[in-house]
Protein backbone atom coordinates (compact mmCIF):
# COMPACT_ATOMS: atom_id res chain seq x y z
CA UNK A 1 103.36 55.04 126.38
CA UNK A 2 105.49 55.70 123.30
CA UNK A 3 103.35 58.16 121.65
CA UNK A 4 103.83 62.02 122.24
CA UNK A 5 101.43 64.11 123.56
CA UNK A 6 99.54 67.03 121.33
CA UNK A 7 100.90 69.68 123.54
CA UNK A 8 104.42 67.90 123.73
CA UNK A 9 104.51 68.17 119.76
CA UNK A 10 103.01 71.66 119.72
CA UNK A 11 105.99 72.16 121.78
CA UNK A 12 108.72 70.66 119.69
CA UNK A 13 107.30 72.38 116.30
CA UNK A 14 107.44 75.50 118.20
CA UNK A 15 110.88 74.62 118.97
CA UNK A 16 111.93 73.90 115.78
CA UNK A 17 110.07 76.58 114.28
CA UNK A 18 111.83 79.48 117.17
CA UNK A 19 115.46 77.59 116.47
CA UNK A 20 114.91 77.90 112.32
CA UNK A 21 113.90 81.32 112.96
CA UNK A 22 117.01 82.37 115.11
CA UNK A 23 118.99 80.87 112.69
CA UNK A 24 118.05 82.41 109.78
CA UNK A 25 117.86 85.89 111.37
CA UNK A 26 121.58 85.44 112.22
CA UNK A 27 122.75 83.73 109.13
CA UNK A 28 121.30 86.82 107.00
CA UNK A 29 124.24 89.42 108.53
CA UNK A 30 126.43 87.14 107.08
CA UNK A 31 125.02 86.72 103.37
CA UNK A 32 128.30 88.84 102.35
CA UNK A 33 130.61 86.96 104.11
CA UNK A 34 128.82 83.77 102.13
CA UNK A 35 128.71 85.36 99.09
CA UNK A 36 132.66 86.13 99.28
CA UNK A 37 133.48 82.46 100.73
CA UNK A 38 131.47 80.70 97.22
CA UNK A 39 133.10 82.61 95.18
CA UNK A 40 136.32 81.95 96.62
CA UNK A 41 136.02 78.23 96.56
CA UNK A 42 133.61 78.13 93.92
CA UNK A 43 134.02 80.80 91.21
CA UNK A 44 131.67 79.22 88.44
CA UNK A 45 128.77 78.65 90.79
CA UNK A 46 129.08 82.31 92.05
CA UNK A 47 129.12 83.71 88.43
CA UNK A 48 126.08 81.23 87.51
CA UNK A 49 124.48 82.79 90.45
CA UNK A 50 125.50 86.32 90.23
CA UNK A 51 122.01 87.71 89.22
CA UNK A 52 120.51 86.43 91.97
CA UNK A 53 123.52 86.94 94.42
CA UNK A 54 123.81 90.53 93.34
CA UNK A 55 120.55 91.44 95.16
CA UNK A 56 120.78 89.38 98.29
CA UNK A 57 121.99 91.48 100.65
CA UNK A 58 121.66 92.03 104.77
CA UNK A 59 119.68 93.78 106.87
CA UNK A 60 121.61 96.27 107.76
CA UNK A 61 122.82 97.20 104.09
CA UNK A 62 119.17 97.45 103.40
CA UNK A 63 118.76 99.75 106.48
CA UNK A 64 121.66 102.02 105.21
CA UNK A 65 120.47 102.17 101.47
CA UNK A 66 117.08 103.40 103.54
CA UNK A 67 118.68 105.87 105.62
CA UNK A 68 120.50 106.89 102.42
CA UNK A 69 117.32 107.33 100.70
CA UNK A 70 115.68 109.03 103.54
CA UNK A 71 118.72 112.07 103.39
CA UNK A 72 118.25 112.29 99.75
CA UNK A 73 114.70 113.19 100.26
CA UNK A 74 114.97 115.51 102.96
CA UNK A 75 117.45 117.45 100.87
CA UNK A 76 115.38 117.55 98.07
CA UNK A 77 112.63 119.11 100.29
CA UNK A 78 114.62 121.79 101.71
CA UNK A 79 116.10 122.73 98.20
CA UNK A 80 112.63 122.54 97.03
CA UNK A 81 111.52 124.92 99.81
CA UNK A 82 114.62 127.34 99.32
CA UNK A 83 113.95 127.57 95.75
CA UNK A 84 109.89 128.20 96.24
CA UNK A 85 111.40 130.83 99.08
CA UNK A 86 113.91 132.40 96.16
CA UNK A 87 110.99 132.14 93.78
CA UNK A 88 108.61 134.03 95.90
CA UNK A 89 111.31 137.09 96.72
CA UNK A 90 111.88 137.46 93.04
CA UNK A 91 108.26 137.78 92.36
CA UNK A 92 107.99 140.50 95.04
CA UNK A 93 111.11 142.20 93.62
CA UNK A 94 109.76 141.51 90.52
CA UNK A 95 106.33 143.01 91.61
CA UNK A 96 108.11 145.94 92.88
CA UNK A 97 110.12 146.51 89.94
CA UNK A 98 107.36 146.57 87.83
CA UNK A 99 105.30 149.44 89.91
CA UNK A 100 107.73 151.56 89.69
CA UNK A 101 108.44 151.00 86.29
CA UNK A 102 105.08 152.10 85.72
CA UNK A 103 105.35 154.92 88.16
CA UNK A 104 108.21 156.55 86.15
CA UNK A 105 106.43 155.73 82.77
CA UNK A 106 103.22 157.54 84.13
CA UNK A 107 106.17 160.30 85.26
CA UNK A 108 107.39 160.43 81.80
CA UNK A 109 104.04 161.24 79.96
């Protein structure tokens, strides 16, 4: 009568498992708030640490340096398109130039 049932343990690993889980998800918005309360009471740990520290970061920073990255690229598109757009007017003018160039060379002879 002691022993626990398969589905009862199933049940408590889950358990465990969903509660480690929940944990860990909350505890990772505070990894800066960690990281500034070790190396307040523990500067030499901290500094031992610092390689690793230095790229342990939360969520959401990781979510801004994303959306960061995100902007940068979109305005390196539309610079690349403006400067194709530039590129292609100066050929045309360039194009145009050229023609009548020509046109007063032929003019000339």
């Amino acid at each position: 009568a002691g022993t626990k049932s398969p589905s009862s343990k199933k049940g408590t690993a889950a358990s465990n498992l969903l509660s480690t889980l929940l944990y860990m998800a909350l505890m990772t918005y505070k990894v800066e708030d960690m990281k500034a309360m070790l190396k307040h009471i523990d500067f030499e740990s901290y500094e031992q640490w610092d390689t690793l520290l230095a790229v342990l970061h939360s969520p959401e920073f990781h979510v801004k340096e994303r959306s960061l990255q995100n902007e940068r690229v979109a305005r390196t598109f539309e610079r690349k398109n403006q400067y194709k757009t530039k590129a292609s007017a100066l050929n045309d003018q360039l194009a145009t130039t050229s023609a009548k160039l020509d046109q007063v060379q032929r003019m000339s002879n």
